[in-house]
PDB file of N, CA and C in Angstrom:
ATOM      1  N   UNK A   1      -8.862  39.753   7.009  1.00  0.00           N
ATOM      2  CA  UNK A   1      -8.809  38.727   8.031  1.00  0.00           C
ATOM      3  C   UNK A   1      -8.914  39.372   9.415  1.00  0.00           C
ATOM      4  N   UNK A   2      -9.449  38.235  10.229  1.00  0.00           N
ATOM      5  CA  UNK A   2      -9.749  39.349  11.548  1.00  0.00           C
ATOM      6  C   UNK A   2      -8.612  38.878  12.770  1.00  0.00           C
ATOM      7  N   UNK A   3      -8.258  39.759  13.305  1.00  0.00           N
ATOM      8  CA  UNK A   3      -6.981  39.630  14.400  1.00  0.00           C
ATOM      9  C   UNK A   3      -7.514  39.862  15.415  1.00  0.00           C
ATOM     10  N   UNK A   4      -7.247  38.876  16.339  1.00  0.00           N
ATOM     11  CA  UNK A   4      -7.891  38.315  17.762  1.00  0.00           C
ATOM     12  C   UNK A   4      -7.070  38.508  18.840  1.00  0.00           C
ATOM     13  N   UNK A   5      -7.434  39.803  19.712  1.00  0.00           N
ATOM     14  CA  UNK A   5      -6.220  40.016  20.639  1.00  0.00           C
ATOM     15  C   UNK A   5      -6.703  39.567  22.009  1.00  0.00           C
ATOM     16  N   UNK A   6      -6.258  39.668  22.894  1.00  0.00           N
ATOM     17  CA  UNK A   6      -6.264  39.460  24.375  1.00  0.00           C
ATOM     18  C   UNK A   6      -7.455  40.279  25.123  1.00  0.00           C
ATOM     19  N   UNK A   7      -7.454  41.530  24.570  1.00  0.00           N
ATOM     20  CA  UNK A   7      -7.959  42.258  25.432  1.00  0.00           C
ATOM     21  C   UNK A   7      -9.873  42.394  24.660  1.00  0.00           C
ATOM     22  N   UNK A   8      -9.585  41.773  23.629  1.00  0.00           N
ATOM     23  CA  UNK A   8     -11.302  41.111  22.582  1.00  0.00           C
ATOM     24  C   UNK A   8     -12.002  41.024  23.718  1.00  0.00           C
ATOM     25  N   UNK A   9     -13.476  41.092  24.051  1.00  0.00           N
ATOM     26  CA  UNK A   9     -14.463  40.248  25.049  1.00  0.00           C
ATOM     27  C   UNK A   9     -14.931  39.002  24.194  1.00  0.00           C
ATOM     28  N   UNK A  10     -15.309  38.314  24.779  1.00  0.00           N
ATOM     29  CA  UNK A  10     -15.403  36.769  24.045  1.00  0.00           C
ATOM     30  C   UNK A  10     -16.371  36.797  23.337  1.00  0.00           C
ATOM     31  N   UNK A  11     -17.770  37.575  23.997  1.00  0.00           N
ATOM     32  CA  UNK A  11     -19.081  37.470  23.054  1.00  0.00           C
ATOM     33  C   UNK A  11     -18.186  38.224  21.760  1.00  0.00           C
ATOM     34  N   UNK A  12     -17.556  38.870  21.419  1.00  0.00           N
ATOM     35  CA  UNK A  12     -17.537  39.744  20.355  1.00  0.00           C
ATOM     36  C   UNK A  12     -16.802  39.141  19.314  1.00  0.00           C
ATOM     37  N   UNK A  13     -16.127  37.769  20.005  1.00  0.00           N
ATOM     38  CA  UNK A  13     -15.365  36.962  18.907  1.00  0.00           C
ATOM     39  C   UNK A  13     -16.304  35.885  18.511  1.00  0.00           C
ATOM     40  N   UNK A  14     -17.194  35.494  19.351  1.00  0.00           N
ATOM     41  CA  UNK A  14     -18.604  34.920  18.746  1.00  0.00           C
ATOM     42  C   UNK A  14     -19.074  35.434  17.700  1.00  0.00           C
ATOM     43  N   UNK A  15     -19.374  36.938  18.081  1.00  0.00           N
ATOM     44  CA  UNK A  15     -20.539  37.427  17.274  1.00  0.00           C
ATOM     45  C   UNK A  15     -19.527  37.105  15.436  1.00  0.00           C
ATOM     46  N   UNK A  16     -18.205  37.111  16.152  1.00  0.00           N
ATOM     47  CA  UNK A  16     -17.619  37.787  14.589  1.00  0.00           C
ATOM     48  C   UNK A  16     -17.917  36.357  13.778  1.00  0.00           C
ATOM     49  N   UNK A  17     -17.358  34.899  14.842  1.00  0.00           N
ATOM     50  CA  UNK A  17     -17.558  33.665  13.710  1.00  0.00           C
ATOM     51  C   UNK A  17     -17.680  32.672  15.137  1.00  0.00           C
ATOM     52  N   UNK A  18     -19.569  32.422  14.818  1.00  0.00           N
ATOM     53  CA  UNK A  18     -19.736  31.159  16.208  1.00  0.00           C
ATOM     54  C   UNK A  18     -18.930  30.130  15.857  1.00  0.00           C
ATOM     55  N   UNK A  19     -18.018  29.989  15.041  1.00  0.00           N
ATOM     56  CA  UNK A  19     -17.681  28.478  14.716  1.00  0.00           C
ATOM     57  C   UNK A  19     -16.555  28.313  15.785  1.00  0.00           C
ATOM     58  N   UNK A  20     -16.060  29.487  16.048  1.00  0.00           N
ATOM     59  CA  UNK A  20     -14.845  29.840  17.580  1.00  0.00           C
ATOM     60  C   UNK A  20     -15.574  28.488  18.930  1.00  0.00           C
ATOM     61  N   UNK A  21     -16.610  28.935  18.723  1.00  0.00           N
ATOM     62  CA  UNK A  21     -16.922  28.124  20.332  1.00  0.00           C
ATOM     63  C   UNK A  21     -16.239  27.033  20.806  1.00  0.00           C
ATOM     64  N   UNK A  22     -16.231  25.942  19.627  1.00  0.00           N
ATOM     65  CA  UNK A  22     -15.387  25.050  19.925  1.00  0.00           C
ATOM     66  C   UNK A  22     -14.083  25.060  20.223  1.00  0.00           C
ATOM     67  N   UNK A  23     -13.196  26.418  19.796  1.00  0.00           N
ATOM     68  CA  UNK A  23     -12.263  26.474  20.490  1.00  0.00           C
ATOM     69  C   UNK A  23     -11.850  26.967  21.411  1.00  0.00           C
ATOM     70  N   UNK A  24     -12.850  28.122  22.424  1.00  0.00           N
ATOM     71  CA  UNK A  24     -12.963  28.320  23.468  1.00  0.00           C
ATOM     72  C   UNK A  24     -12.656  27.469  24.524  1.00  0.00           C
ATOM     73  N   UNK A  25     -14.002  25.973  23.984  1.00  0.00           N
ATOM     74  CA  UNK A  25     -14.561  25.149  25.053  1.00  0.00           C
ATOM     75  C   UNK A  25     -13.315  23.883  24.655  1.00  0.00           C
ATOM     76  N   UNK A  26     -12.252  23.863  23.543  1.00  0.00           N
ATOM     77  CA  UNK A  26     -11.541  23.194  23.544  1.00  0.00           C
ATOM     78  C   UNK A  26     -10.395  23.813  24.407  1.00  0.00           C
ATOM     79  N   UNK A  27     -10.127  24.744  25.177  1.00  0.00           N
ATOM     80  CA  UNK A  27      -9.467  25.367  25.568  1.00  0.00           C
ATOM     81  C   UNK A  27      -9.478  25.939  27.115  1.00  0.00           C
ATOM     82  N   UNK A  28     -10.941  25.131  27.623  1.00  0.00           N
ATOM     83  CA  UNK A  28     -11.276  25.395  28.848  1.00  0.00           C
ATOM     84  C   UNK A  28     -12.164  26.197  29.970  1.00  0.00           C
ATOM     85  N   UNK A  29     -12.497  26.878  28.279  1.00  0.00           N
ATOM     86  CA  UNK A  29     -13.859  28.145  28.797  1.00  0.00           C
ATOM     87  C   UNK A  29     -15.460  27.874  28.093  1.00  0.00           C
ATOM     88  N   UNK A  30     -15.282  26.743  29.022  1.00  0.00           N
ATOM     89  CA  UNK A  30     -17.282  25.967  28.557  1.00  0.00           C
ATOM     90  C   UNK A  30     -17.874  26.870  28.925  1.00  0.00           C
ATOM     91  N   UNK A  31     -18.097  28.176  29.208  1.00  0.00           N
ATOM     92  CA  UNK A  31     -19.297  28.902  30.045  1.00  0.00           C
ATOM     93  C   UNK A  31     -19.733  29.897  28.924  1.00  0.00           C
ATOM     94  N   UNK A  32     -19.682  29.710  27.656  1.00  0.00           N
ATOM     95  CA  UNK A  32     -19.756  30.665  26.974  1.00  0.00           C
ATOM     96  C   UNK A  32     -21.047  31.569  26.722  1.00  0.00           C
ATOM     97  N   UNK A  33     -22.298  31.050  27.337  1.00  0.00           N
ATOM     98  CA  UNK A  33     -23.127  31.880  26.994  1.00  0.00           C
ATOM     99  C   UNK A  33     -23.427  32.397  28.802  1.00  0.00           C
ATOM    100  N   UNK A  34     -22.605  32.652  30.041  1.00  0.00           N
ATOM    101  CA  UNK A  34     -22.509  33.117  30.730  1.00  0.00           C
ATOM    102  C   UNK A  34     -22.477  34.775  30.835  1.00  0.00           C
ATOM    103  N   UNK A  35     -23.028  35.144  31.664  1.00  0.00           N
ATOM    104  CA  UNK A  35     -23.233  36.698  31.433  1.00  0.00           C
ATOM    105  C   UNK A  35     -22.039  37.606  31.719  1.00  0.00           C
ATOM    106  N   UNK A  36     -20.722  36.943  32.143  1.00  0.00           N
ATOM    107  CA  UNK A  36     -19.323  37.358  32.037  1.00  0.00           C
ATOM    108  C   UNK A  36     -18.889  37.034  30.806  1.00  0.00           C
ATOM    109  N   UNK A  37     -19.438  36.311  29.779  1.00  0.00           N
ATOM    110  CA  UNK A  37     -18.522  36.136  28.348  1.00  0.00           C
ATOM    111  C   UNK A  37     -18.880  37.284  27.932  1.00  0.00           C
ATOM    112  N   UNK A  38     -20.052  38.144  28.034  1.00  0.00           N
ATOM    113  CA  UNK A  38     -20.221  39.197  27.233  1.00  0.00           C
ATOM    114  C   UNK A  38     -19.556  40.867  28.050  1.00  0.00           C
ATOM    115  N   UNK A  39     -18.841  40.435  28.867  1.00  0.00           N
ATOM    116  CA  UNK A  39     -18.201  41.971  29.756  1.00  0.00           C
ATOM    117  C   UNK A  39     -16.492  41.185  29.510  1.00  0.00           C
ATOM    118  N   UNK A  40     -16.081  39.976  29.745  1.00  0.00           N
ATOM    119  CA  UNK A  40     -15.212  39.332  29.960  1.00  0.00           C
ATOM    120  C   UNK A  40     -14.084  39.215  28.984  1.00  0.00           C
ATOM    121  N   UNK A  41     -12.827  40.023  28.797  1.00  0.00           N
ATOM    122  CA  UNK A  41     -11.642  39.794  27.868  1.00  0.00           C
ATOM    123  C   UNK A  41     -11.434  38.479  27.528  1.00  0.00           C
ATOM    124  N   UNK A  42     -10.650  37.752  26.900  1.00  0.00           N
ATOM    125  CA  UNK A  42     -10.096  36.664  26.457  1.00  0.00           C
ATOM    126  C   UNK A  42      -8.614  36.580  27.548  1.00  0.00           C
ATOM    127  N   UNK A  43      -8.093  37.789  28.007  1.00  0.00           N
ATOM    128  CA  UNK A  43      -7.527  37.732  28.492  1.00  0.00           C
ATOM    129  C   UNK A  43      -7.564  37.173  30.148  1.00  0.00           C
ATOM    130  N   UNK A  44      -8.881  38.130  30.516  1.00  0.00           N
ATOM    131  CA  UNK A  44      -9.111  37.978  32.057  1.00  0.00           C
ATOM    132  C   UNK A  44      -9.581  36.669  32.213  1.00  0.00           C
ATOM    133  N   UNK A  45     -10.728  36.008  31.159  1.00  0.00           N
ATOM    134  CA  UNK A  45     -11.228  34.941  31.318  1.00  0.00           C
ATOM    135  C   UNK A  45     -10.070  33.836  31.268  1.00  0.00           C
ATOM    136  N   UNK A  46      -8.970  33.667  30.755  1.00  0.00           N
ATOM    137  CA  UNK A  46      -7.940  33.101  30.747  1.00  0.00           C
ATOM    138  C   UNK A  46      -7.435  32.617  31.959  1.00  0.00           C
ATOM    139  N   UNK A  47      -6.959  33.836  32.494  1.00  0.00           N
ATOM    140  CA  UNK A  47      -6.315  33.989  34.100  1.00  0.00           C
ATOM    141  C   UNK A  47      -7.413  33.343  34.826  1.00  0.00           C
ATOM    142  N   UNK A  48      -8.652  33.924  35.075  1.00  0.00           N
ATOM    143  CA  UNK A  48      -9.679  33.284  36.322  1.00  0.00           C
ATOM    144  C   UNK A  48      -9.296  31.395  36.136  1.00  0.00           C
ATOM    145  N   UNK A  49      -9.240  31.381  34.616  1.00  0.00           N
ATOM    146  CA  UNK A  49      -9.593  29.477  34.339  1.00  0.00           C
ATOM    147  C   UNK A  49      -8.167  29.008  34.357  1.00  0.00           C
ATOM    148  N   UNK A  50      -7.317  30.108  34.604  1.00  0.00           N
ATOM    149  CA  UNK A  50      -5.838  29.491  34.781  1.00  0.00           C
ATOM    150  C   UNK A  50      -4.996  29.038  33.223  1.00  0.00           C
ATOM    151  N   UNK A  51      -5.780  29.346  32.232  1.00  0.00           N
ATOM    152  CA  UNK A  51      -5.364  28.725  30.992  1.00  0.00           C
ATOM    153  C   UNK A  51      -4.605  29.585  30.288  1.00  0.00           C
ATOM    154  N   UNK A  52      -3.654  29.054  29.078  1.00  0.00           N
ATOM    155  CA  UNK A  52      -2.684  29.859  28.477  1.00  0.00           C
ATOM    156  C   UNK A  52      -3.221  30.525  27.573  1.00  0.00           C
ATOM    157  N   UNK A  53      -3.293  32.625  27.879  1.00  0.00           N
ATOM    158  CA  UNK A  53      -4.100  32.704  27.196  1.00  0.00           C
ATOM    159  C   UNK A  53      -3.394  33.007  25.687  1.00  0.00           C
ATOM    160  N   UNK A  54      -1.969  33.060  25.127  1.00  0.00           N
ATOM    161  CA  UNK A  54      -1.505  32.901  24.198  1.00  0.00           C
ATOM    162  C   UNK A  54      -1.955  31.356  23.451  1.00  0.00           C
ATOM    163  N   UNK A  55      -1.901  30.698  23.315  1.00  0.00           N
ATOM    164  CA  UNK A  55      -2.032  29.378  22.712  1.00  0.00           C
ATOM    165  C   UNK A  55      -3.489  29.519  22.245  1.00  0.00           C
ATOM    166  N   UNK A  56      -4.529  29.679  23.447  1.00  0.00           N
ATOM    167  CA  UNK A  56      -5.807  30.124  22.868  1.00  0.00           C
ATOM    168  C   UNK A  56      -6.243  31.318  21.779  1.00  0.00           C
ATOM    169  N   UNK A  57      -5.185  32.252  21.702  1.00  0.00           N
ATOM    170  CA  UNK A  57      -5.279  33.377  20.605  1.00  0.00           C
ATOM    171  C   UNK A  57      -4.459  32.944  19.279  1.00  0.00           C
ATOM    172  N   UNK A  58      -3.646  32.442  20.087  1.00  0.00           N
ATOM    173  CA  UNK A  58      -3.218  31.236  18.742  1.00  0.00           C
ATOM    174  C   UNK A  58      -3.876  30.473  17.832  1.00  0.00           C
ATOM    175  N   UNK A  59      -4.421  30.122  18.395  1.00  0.00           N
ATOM    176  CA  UNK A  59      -5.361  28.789  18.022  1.00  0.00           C
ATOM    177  C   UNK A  59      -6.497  29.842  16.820  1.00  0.00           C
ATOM    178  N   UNK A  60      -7.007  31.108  17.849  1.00  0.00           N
ATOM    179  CA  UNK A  60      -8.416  31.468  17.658  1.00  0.00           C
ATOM    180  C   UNK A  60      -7.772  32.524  15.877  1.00  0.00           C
ATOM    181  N   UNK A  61      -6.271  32.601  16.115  1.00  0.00           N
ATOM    182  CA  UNK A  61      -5.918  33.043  14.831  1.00  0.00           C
ATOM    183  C   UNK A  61      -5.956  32.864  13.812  1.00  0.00           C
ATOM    184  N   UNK A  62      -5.032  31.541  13.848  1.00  0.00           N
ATOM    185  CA  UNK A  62      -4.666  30.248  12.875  1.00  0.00           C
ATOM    186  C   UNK A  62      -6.514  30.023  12.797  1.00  0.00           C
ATOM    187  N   UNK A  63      -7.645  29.901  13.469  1.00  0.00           N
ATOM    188  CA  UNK A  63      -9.118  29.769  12.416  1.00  0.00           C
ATOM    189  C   UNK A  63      -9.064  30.828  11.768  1.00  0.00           C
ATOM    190  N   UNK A  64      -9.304  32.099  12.570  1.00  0.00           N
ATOM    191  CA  UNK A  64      -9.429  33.417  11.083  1.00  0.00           C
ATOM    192  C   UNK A  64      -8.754  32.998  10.079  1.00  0.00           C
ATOM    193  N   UNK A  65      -7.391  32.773   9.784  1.00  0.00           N
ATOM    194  CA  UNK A  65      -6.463  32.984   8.833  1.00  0.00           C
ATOM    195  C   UNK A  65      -7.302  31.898   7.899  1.00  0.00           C
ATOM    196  N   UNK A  66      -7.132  30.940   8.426  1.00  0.00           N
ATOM    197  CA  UNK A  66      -8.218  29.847   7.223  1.00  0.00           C
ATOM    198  C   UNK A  66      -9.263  29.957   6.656  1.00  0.00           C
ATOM    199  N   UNK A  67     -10.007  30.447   7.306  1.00  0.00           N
ATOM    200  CA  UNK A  67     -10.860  31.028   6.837  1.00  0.00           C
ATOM    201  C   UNK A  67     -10.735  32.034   5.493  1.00  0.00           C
ATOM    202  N   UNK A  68      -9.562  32.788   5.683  1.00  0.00           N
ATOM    203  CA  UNK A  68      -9.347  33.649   4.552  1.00  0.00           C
ATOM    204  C   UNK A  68      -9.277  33.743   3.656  1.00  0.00           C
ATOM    205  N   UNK A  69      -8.125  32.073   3.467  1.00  0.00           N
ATOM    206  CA  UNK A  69      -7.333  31.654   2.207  1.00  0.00           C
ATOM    207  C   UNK A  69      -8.444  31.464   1.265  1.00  0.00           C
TER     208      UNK A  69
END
């Protein structure tokens, strides 16, 4: 199963499973094919959009894990 930390860049949690996008953009970061998603942490992009970036790694967990079962 894959573990999704803070300091991930976003393209790279794409690349791992596009099905994430929706929870990005459920979460406040619509810009995903922006040329900062691919230099841009999960973390930093968080802070700039002001959003919690725990809940969003939360979220982006709880999909891996399902995925697993």
């Amino acid at each position: 199963m894959a573990k999704i930390t803070k300091d991930m860049i976003i393209a790279d949690v794409l690349r791992m499973d596009r099905e994430t996008a929706p929870i990005f953009m459920r979460h406040g970061l619509h810009c995903l094919g922006c040329p900062a998603s691919s230099m841009e942490s999960i973390a930093d992009a968080a802070m700039v959009h002001g959003l919690s970036v725990d809940a969003l790694i939360d979220d982006l967990n709880e999909f891996f894990a399902k995925k697993g079962e």
